[in-house]
N, C-alpha and C. Protein backbone atom coordinates (compact mmCIF):
# COMPACT_ATOMS: atom_id res chain seq x y z
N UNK A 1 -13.27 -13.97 -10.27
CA UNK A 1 -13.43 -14.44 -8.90
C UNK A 1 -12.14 -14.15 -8.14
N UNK A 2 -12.40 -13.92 -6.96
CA UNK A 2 -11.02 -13.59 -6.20
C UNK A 2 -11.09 -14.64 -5.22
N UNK A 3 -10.10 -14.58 -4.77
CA UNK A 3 -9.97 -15.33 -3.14
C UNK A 3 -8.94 -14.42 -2.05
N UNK A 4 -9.12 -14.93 -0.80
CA UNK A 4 -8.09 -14.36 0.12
C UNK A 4 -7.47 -14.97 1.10
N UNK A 5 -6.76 -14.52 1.74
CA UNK A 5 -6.04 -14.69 3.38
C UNK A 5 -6.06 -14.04 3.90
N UNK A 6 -5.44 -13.93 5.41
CA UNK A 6 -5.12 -13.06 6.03
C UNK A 6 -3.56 -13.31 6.87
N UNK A 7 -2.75 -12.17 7.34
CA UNK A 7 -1.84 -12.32 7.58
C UNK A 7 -1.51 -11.68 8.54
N UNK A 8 -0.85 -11.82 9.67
CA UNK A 8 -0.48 -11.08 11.07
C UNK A 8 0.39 -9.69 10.71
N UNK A 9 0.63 -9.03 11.30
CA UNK A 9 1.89 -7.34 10.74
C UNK A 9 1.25 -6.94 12.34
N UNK A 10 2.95 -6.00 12.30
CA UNK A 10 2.59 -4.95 13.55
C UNK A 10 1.81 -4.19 13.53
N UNK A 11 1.31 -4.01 12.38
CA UNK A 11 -0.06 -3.06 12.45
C UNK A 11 -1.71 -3.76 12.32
N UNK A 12 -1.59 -5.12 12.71
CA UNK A 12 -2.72 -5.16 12.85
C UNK A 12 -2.95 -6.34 12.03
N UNK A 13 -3.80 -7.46 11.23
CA UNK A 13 -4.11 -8.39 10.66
C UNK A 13 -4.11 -7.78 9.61
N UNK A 14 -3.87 -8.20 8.34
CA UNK A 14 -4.27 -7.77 6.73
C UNK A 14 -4.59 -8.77 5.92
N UNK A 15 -5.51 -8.28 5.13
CA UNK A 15 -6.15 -9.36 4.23
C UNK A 15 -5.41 -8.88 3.14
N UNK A 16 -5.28 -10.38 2.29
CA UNK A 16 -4.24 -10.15 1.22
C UNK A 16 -5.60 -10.67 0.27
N UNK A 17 -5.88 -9.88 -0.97
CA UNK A 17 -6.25 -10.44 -2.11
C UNK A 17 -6.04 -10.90 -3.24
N UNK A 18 -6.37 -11.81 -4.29
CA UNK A 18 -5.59 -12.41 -5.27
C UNK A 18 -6.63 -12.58 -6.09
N UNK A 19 -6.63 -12.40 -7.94
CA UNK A 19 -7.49 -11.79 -8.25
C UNK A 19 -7.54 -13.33 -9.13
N UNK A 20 -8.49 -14.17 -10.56
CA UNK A 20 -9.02 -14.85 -10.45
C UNK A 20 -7.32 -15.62 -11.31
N UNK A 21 -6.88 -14.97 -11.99
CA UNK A 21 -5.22 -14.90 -12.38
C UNK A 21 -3.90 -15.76 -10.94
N UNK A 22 -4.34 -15.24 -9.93
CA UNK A 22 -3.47 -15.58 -9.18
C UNK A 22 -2.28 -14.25 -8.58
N UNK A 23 -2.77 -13.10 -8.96
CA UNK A 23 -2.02 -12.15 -8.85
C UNK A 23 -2.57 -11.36 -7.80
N UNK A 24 -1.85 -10.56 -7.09
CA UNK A 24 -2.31 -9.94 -5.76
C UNK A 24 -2.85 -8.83 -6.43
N UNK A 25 -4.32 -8.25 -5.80
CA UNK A 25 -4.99 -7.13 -6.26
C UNK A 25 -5.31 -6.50 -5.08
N UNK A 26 -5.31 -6.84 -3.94
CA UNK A 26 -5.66 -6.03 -2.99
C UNK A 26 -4.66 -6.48 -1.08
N UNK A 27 -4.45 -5.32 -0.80
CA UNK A 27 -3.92 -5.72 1.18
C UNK A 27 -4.30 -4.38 1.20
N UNK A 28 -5.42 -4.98 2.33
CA UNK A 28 -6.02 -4.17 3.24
C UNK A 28 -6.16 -4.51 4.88
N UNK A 29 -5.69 -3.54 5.31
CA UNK A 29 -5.83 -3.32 6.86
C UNK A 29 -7.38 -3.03 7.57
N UNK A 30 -7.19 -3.90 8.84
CA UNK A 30 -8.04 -3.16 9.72
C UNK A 30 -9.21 -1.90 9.84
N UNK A 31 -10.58 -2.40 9.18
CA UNK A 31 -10.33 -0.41 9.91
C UNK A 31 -10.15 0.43 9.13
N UNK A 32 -9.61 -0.12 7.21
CA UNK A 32 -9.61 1.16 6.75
C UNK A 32 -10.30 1.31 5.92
N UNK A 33 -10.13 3.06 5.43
CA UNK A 33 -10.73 3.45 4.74
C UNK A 33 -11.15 2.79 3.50
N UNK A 34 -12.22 2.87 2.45
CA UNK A 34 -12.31 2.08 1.53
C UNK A 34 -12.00 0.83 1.32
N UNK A 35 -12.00 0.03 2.46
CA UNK A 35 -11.86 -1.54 2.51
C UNK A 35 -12.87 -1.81 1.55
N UNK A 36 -13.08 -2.58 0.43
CA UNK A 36 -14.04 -3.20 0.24
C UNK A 36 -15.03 -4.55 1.40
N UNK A 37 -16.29 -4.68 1.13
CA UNK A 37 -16.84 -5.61 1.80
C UNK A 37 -16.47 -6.45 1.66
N UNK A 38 -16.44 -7.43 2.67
CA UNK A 38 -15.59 -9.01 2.85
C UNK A 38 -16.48 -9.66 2.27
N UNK A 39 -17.44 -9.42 1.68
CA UNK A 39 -18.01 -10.60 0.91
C UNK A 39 -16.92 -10.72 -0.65
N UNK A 40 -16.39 -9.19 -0.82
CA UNK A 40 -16.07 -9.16 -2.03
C UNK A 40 -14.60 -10.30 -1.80
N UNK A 41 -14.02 -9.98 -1.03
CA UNK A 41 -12.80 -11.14 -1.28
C UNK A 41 -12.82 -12.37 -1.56
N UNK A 42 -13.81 -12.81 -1.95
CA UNK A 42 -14.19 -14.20 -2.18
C UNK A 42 -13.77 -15.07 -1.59
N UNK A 43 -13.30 -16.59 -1.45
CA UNK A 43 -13.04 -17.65 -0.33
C UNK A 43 -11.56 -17.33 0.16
N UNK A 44 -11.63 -17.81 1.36
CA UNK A 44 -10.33 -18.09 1.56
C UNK A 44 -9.74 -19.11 1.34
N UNK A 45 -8.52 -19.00 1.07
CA UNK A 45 -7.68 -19.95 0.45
C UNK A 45 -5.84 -19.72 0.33
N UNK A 46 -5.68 -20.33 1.60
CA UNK A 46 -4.41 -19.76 2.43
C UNK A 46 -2.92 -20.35 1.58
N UNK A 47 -3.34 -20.83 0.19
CA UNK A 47 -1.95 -21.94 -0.47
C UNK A 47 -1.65 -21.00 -1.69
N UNK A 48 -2.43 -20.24 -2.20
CA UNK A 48 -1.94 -19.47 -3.01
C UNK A 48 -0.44 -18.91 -3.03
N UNK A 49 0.14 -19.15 -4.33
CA UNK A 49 1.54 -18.98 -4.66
C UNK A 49 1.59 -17.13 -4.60
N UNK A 50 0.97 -16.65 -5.14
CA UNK A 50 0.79 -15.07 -4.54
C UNK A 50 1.26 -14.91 -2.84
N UNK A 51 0.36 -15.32 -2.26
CA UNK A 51 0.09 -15.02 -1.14
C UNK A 51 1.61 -15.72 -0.39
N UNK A 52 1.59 -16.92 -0.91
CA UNK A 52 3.23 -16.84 -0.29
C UNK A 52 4.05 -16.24 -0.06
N UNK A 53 4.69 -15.55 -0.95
CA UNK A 53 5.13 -14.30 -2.08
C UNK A 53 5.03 -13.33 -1.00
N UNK A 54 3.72 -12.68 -1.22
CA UNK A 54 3.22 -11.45 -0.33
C UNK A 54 3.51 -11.53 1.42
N UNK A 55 3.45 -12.86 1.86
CA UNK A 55 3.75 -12.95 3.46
C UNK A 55 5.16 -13.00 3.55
N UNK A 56 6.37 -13.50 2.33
CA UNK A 56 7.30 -13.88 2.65
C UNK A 56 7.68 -12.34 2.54
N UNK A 57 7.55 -11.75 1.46
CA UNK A 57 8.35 -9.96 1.36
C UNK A 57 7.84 -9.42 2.35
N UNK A 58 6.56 -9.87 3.03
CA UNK A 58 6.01 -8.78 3.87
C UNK A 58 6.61 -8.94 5.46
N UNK A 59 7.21 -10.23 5.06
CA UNK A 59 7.83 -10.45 6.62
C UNK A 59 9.27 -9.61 6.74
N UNK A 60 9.85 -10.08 5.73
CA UNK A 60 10.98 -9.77 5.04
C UNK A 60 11.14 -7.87 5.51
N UNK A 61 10.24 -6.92 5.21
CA UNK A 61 10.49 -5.86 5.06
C UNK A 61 9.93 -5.29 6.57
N UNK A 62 9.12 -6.28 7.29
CA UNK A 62 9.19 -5.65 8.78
C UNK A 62 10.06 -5.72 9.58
N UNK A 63 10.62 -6.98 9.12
CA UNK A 63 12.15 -7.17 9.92
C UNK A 63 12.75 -6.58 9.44
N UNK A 64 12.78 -5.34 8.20
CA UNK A 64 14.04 -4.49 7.96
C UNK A 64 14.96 -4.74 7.02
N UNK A 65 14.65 -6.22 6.45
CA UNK A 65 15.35 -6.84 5.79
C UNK A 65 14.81 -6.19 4.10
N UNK A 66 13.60 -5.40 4.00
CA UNK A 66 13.17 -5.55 1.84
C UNK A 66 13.49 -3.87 2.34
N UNK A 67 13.49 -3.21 0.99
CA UNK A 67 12.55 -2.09 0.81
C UNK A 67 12.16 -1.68 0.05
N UNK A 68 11.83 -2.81 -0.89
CA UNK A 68 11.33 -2.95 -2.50
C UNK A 68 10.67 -4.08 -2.82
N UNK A 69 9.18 -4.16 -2.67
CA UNK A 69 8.57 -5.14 -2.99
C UNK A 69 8.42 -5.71 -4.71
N UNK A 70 8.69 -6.79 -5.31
CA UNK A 70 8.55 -7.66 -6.38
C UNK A 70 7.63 -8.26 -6.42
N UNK A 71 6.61 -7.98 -6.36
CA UNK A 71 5.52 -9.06 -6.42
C UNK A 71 4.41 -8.76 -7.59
N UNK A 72 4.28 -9.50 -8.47
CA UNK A 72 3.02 -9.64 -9.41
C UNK A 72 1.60 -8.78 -9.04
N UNK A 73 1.05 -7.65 -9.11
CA UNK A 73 0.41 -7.04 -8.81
C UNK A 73 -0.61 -6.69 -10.35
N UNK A 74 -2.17 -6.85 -9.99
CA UNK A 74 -3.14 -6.83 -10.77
C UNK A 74 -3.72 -5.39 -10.22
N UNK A 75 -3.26 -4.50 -10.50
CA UNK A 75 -4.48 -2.88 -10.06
C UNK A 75 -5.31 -2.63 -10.54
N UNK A 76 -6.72 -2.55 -10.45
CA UNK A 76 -7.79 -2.04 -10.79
C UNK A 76 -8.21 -0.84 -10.52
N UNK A 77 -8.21 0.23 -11.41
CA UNK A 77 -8.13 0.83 -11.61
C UNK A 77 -8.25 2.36 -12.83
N UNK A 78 -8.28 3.58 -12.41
CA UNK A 78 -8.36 4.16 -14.21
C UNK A 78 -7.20 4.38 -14.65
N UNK A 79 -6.99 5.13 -15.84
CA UNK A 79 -5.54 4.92 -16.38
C UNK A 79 -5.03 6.61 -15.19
N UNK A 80 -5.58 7.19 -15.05
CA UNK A 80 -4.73 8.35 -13.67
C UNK A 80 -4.86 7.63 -12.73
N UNK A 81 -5.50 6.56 -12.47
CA UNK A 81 -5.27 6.01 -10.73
C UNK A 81 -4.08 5.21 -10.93
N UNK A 82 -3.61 4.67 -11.83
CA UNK A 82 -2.63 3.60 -11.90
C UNK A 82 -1.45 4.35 -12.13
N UNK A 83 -1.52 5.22 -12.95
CA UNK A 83 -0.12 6.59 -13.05
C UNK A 83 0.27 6.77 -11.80
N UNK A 84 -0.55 6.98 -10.60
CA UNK A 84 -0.23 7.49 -9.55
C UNK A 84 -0.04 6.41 -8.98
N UNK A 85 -0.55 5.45 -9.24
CA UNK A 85 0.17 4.16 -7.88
C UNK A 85 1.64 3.62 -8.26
N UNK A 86 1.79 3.80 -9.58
CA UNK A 86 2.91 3.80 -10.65
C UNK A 86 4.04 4.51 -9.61
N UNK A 87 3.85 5.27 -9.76
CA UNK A 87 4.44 7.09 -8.90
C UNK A 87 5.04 7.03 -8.19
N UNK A 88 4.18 6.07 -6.35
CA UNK A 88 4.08 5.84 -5.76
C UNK A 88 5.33 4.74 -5.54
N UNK A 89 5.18 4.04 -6.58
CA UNK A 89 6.66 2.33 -5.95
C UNK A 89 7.79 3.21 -6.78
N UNK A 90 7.80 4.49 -7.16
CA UNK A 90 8.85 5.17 -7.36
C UNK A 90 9.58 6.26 -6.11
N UNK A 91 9.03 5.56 -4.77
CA UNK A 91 9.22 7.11 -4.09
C UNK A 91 10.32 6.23 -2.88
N UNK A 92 11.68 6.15 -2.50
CA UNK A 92 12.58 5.60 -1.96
C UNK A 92 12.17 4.97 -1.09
N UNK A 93 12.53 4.26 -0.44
CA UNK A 93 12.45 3.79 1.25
C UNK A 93 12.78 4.76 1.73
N UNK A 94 12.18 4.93 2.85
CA UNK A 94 12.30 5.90 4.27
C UNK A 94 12.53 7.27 3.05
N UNK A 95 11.86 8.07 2.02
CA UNK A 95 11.90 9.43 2.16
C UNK A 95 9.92 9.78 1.53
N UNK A 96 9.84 10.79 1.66
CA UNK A 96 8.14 10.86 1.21
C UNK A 96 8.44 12.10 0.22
N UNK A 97 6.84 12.25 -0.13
CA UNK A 97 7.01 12.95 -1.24
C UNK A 97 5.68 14.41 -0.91
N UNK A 98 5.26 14.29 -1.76
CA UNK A 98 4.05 15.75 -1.52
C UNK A 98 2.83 15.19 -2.52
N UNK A 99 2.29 15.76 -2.60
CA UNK A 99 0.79 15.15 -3.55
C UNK A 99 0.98 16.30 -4.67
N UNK A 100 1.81 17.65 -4.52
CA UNK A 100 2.04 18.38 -5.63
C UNK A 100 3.28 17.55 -6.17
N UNK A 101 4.47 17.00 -5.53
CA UNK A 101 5.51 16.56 -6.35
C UNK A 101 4.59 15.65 -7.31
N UNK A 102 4.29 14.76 -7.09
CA UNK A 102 3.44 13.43 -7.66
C UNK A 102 2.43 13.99 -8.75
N UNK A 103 2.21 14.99 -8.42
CA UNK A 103 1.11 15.76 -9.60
C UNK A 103 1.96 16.02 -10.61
N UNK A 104 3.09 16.73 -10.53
CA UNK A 104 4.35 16.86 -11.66
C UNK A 104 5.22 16.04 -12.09
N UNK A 105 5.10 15.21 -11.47
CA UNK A 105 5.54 13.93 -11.79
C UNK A 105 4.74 12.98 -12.69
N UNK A 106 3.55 13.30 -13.12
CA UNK A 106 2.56 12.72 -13.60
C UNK A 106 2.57 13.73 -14.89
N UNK A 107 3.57 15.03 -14.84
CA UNK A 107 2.87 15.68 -15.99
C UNK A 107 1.49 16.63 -15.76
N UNK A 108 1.11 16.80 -14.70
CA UNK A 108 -0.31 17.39 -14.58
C UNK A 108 -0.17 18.04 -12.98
N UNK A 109 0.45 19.41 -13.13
CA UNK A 109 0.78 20.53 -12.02
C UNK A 109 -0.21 20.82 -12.31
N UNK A 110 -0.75 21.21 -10.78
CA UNK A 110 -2.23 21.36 -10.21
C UNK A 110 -3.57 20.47 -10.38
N UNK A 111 -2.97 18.93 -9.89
CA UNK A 111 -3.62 18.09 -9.77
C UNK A 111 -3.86 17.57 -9.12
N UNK A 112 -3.45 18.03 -7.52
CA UNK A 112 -2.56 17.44 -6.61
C UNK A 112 -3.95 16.78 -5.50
N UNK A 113 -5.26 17.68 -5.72
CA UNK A 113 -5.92 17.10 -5.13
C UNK A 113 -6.45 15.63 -5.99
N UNK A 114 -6.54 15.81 -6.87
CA UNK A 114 -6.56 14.33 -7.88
C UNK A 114 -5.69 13.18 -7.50
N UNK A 115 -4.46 13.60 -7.10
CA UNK A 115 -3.40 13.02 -7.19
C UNK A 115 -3.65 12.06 -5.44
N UNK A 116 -4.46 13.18 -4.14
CA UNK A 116 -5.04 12.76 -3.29
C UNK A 116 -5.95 11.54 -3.11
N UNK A 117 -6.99 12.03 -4.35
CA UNK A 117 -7.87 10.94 -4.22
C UNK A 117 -7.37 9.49 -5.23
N UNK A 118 -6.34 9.56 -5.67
CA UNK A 118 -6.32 8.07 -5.92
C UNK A 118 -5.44 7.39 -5.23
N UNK A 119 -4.61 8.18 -4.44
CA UNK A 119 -3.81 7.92 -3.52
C UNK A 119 -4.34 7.04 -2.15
N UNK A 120 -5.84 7.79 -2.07
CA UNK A 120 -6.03 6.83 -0.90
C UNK A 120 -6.86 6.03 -1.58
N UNK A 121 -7.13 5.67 -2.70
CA UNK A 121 -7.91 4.61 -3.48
C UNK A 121 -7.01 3.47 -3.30
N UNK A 122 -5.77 3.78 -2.86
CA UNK A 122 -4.67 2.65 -3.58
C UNK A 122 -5.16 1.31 -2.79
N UNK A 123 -5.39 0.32 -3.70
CA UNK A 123 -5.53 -1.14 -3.01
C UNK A 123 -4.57 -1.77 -2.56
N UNK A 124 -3.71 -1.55 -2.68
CA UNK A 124 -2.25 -2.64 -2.05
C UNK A 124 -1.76 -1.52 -1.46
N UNK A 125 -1.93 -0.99 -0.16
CA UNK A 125 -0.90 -0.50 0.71
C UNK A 125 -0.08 -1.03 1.12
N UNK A 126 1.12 -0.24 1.95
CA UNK A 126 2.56 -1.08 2.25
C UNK A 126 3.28 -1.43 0.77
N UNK A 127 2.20 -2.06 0.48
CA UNK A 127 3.38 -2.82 -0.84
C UNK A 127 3.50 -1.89 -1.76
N UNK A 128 2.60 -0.96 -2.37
CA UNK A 128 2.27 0.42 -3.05
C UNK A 128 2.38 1.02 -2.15
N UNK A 129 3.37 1.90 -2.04
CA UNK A 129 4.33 3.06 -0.88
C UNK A 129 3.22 4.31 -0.49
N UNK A 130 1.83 4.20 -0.60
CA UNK A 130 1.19 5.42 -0.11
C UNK A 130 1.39 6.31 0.84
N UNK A 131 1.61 5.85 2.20
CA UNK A 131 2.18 6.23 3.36
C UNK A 131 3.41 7.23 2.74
N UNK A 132 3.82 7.00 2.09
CA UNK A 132 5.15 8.02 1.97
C UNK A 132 5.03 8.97 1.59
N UNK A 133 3.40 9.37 1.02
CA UNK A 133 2.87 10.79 0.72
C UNK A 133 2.49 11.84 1.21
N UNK A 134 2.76 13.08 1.87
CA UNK A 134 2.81 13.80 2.50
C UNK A 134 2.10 15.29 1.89
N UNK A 135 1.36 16.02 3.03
CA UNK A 135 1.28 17.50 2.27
C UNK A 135 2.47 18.66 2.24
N UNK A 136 1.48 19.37 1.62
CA UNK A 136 3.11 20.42 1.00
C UNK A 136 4.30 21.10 2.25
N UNK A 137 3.05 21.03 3.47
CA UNK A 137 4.09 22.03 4.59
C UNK A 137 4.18 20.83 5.08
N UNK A 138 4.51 19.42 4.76
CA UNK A 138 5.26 18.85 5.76
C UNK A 138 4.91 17.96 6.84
N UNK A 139 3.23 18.01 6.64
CA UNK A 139 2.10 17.68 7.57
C UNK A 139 2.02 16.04 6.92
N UNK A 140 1.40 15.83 7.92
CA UNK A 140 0.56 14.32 7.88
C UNK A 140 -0.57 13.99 7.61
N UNK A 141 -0.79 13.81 6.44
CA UNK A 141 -2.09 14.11 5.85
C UNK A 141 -3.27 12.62 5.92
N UNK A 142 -3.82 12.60 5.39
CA UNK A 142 -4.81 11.41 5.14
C UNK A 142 -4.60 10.09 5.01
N UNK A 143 -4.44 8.87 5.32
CA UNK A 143 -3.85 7.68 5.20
C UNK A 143 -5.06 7.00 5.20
N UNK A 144 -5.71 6.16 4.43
CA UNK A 144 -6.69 4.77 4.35
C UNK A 144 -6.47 4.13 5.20
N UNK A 145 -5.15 3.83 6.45
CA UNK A 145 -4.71 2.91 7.73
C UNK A 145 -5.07 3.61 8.43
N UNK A 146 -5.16 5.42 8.54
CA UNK A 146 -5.25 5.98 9.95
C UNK A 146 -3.79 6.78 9.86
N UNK A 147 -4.23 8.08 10.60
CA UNK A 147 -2.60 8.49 10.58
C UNK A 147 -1.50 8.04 11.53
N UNK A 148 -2.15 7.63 12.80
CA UNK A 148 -0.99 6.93 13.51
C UNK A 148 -0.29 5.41 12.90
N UNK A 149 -1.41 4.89 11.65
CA UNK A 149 -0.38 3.51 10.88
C UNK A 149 0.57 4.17 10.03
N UNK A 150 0.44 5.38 9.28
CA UNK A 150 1.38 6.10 8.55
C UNK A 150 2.37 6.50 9.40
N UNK A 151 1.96 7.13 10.46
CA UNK A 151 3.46 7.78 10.77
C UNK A 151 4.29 6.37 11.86
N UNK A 152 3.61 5.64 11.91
CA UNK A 152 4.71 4.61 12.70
C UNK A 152 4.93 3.82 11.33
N UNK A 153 4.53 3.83 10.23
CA UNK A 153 4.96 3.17 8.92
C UNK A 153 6.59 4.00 8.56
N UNK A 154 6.29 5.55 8.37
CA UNK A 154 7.27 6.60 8.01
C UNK A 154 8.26 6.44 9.30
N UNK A 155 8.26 6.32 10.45
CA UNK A 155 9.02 6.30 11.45
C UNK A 155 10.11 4.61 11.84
N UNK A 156 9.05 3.73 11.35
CA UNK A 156 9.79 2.13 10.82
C UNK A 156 10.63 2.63 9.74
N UNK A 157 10.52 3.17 8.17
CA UNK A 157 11.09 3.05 7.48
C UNK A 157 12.58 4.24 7.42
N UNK A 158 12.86 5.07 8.53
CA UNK A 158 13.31 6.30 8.69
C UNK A 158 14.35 5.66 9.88
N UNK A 159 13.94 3.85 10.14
CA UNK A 159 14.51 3.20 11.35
C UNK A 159 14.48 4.07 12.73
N UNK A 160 13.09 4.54 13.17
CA UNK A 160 13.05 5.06 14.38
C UNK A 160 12.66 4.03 15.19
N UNK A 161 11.80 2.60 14.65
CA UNK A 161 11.51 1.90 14.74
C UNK A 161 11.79 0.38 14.54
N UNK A 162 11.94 -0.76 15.47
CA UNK A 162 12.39 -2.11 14.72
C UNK A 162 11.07 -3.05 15.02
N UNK A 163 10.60 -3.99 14.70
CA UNK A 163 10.04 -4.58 15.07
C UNK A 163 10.55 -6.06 15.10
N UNK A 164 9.87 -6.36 16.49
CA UNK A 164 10.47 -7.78 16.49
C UNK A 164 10.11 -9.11 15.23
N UNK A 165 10.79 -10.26 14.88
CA UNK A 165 10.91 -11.07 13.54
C UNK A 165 10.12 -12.36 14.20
C-alpha cells in the first residue's frame, strides 16, 4: 500500500510517494509523462517521516542550498532500470551527461536508446538527476516534466537561475 502528499516547487505542485515501508518511491510533477493514476498513490497522509525528509531537501535545494539528495528511496523497477537511475545520482550538480555516456557507464555501448527509455521511466525526478541527461550533439532531449521544466531545472542548477525561499 502506498500513501501520498503533495508539495508546492517552482515548477509546479508534486506529489511525493511513499511506499508501504515508509520510503519514498515516487515525485511526480504536473503533467507528466508516465505519471501513474492517482488512484495508485493511495491516501493521503501529509505526517509521514519520508515526506518530511523529501520537502525539507527539496526546499533546501531550490533555495540553492543541497545538491545531493539523502533520502531513503524504494525504486521499482528492473535490474537495467535501476543501473541507470543508479547512474543518474552519479552525474554532478549543474553538469549533464549524454544517454551514450550512461550507456558506457553501465558497461553496455550501444544502449543508449535503452538507456533513454528508463531514463524517462525514472519515478523520483529532481531527486534522481534525470534532467541532467542530454543527447549526443548537445540538444535537449525528452524530459517526463516537459522540456521547458528541464532546461529551467539545467539553467537553476548552472545558477542562471535563483528562486525565491
Amino acid at each position: 500500500m502506498t500513501s501520498h502528499t503533495v508539495t508546492d516547487s517552482p515548477y509546479g505542485p508534486l506529489t511525493l510517494v511513499a511506499d508501504a515501508d515508509g520510503a519514498l518511491c515516487g515525485l511526480y510533477m504536473a503533467g507528466q509523462r508516465h505519471r501513474p493514476p492517482e488512484e495508485n498513490f493511495g491516501p493521503r497522509d501529509d505526517d509521514l517521516p519520508c515526506f518530511a525528509a523529501a520537502k525539507e531537501q527539496l526546499s533546501a535545494y531550490f533555495a540553492g542550498e543541497l545538491q545531493r539528495f539523502t533520502l531513503e528511496l524504494a525504486l521499482q523497477g528492473t535490474p537495467f532500470q535501476r543501473g541507470v537511475w543508479e547512474q543518474l545520482t552519479r552525474i554532478p550538480y549543474g553538469e549533464t551527461r549524454t544517454y551514450g555516456q550512461l550507456a558506457d557507464a553501465l558497461g553496455s555501448p550501444g544502449a543508449s536508446r535503452a538507456v533513454g527509455l528508463a531514463n524517462g521511466r525514472n519515478p523520483v525526478g529532481i531527486i534522481v538527476p534525470c534532467h541532467r541527461v542530454i543527447g549526443s550533439d548537445g540538444s535537449l532531449t525528452g524530459y517526463g516534466g516537459g522540456l521547458d521544466r528541464k532546461r529551467r531545472l539545467l539553467d537553476f542548477e548552472r545558477g542562471a537561475v535563483l528562486f525565491p525561499s
